[in-house]
C-alpha atoms as a PDB file:
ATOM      1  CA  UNK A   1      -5.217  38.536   3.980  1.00  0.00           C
ATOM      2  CA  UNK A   2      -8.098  35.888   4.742  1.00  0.00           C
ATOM      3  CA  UNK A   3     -10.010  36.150   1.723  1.00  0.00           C
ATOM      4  CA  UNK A   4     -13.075  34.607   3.784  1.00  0.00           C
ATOM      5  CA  UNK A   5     -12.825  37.775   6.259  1.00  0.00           C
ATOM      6  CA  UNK A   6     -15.193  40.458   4.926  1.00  0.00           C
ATOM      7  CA  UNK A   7     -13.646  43.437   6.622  1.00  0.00           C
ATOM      8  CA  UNK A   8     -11.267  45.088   4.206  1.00  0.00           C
ATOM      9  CA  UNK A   9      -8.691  47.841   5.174  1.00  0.00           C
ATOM     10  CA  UNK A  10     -10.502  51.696   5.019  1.00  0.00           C
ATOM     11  CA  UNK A  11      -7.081  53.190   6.041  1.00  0.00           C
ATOM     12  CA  UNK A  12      -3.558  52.860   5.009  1.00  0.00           C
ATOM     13  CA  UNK A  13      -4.192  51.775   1.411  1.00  0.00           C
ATOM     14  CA  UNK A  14      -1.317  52.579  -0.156  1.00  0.00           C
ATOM     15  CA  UNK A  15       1.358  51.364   2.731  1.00  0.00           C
ATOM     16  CA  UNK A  16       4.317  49.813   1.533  1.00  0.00           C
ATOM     17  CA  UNK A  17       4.020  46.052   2.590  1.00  0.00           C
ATOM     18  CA  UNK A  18       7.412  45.016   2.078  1.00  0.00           C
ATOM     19  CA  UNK A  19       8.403  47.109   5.169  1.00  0.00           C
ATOM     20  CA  UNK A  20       5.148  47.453   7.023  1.00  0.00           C
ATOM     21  CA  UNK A  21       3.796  44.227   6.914  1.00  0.00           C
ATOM     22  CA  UNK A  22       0.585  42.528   5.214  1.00  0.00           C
ATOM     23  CA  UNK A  23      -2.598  42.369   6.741  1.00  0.00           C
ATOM     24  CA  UNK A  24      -3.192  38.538   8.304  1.00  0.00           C
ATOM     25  CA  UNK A  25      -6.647  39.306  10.134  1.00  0.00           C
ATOM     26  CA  UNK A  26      -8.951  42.400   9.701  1.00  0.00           C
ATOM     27  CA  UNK A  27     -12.020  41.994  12.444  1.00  0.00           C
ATOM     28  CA  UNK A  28     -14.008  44.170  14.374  1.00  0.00           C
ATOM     29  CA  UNK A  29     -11.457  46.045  16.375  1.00  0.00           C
ATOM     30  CA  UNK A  30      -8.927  43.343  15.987  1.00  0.00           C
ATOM     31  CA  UNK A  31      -5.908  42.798  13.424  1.00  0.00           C
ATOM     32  CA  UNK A  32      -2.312  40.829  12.740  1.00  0.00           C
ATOM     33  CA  UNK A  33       0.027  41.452  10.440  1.00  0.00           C
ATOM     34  CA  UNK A  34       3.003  39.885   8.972  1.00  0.00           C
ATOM     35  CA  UNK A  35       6.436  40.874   8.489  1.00  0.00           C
ATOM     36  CA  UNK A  36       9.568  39.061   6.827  1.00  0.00           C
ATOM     37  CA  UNK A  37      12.320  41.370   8.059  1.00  0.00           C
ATOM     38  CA  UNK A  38      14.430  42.152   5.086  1.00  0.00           C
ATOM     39  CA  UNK A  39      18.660  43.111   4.869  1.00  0.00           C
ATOM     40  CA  UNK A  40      17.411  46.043   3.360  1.00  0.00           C
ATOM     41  CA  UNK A  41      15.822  46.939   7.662  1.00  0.00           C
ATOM     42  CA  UNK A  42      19.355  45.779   8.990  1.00  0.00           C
ATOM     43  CA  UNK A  43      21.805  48.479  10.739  1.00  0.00           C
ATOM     44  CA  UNK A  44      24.885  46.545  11.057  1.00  0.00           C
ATOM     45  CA  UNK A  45      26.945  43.306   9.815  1.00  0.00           C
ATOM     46  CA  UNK A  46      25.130  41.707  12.149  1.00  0.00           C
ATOM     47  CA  UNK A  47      21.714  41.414  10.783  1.00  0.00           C
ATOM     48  CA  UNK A  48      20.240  44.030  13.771  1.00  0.00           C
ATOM     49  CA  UNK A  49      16.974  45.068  12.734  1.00  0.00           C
ATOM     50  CA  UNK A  50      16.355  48.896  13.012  1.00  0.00           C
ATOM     51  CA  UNK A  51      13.381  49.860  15.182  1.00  0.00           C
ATOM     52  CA  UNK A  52      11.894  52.268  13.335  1.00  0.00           C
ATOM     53  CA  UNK A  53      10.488  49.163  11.396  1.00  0.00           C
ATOM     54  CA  UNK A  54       9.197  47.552  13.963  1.00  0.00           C
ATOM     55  CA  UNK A  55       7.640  50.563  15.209  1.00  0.00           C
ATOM     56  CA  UNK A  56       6.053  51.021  12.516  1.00  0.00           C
ATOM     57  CA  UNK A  57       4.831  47.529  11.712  1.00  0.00           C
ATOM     58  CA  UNK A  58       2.857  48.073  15.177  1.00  0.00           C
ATOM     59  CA  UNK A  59       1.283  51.096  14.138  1.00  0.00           C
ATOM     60  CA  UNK A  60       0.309  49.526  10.778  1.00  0.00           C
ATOM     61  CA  UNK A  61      -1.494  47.007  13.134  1.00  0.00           C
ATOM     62  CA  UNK A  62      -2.894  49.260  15.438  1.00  0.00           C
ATOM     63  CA  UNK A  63      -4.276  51.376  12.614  1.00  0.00           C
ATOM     64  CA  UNK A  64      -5.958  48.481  11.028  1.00  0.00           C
ATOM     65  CA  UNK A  65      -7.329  47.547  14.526  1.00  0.00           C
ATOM     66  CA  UNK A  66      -9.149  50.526  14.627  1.00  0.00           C
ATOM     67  CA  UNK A  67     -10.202  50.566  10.706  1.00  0.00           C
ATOM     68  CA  UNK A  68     -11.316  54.515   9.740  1.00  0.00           C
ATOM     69  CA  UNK A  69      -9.654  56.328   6.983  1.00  0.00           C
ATOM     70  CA  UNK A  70      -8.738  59.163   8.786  1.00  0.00           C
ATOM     71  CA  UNK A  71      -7.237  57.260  11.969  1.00  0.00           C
ATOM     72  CA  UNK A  72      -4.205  59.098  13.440  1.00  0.00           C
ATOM     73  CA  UNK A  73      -1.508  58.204  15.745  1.00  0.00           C
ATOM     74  CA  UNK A  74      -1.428  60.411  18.967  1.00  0.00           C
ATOM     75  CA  UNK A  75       0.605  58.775  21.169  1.00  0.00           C
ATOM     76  CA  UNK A  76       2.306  55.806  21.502  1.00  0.00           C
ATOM     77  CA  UNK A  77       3.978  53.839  24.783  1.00  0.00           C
ATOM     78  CA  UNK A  78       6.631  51.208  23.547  1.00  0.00           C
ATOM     79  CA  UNK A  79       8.852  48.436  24.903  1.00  0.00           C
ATOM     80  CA  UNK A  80      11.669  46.684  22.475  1.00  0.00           C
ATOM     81  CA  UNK A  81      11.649  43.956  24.743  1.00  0.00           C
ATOM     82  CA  UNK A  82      13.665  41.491  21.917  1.00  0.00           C
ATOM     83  CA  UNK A  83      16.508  42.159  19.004  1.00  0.00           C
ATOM     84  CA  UNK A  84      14.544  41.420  15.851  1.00  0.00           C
ATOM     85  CA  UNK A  85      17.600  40.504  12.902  1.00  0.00           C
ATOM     86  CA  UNK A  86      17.225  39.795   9.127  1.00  0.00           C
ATOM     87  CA  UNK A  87      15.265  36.801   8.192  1.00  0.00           C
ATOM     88  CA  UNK A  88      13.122  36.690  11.452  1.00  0.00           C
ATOM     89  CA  UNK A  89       9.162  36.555  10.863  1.00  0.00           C
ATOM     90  CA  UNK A  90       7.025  38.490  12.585  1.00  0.00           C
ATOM     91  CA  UNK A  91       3.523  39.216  13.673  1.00  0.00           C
ATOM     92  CA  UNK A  92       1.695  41.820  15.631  1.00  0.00           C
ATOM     93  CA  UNK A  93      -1.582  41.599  16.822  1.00  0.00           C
ATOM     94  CA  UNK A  94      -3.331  45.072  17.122  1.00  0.00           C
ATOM     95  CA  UNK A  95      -6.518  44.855  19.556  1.00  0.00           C
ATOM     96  CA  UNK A  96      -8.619  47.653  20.812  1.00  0.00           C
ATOM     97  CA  UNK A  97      -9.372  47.807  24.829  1.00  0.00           C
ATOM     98  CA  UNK A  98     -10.769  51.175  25.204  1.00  0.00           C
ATOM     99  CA  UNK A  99     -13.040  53.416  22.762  1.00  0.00           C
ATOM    100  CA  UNK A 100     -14.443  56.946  24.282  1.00  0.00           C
ATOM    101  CA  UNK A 101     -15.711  58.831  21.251  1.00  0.00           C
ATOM    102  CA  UNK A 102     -13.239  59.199  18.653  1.00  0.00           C
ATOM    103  CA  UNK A 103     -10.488  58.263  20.985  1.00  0.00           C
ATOM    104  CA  UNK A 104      -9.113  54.452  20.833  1.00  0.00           C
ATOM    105  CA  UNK A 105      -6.304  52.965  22.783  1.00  0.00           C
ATOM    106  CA  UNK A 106      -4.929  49.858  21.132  1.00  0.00           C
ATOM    107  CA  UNK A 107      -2.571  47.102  22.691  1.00  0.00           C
ATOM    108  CA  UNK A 108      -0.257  45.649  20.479  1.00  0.00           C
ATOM    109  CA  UNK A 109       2.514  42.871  20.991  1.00  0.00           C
ATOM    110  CA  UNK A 110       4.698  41.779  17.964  1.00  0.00           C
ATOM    111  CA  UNK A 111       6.092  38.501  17.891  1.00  0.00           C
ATOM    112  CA  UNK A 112       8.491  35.916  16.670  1.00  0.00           C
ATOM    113  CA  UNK A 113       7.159  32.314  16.665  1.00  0.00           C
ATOM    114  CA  UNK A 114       6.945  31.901  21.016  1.00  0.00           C
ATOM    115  CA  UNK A 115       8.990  35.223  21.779  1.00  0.00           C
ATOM    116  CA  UNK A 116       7.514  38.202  22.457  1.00  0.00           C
ATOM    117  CA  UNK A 117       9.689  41.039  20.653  1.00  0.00           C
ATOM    118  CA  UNK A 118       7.890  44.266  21.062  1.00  0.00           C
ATOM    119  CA  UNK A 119       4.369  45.139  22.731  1.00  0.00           C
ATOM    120  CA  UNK A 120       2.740  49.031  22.594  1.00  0.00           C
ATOM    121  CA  UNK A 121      -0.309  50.844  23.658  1.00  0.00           C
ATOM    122  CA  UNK A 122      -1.207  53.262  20.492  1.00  0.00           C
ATOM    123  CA  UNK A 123      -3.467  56.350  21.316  1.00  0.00           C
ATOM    124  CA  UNK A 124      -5.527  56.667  18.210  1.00  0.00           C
ATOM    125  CA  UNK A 125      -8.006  59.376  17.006  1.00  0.00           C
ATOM    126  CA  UNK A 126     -10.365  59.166  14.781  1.00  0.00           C
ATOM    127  CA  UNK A 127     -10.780  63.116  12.921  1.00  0.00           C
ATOM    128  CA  UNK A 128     -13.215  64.568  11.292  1.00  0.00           C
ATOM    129  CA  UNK A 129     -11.528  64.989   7.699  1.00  0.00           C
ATOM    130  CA  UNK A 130      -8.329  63.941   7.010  1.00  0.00           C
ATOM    131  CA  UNK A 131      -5.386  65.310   8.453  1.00  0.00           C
ATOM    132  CA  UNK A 132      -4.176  67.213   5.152  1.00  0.00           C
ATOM    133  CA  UNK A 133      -7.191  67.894   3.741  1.00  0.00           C
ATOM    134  CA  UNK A 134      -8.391  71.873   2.911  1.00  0.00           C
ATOM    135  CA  UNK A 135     -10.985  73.052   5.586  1.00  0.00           C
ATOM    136  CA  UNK A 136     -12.398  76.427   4.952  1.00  0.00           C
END
């Protein structure tokens, strides 16, 4: 991550990397994150990438986007507009566009180099406590 970028991550701590991606950018309602897509993501001889991972490389980014430790997914609209296959590098770009309370709708669009391989809108809310924890 840009070390000169003082926004650190307040959610996702422990995420695994390898198959989620690492942080590139952290700002003020803005993030990208990269992804080397591994053999251990493929689903066939041919390298095909599953899209699970991709899915959830753009809800890594959209999470980070919106920055609060107990950000939740929602909802999520998404297009697999590209086959992603082993060795490819990726990037999504997680931006807010709308805020109304807790409620934030992120666009993101995942890349590889020029192509555009995936692009989502993530509805995210921001709850009280965390999702697991004990409320009395």
């Amino acid at each position: 991550m840009d070390t000169t970028n003082p926004v650190l991550p307040k959610t996702h701590t422990t995420i695994r990397q390898d198959f989620s991606g690492t942080p590139v950018t952290l700002a003020e309602g803005y993030s990208t994150v990269e992804l080397i897509v591994t053999e251990a993501m493929a689903v066939d001889n041919y390298g095909l990438t599953h899209g699970g991972f991709i899915f959830g490389m753009a809800d890594y980014a959209a999470m980070l986007a919106v920055n609060h430790p107990n950000v939740v997914l929602a909802r999520a609209e998404v297009y697999f507009i590209k086959p992603v296959v082993t060795g490819n590098v990726l990037q999504a770009c997680g931006k807010i566009t709308a805020k109304e309370g807790m409620r934030n709708i992120v666009d993101v669009k995942i890349t590889r180099g020029d192509d555009e391989v995936f692009s989502g809108t993530f509805h995210c809310l921001i709850t009280d406590a965390h999702v697991l924890e004990k409320r009395t």
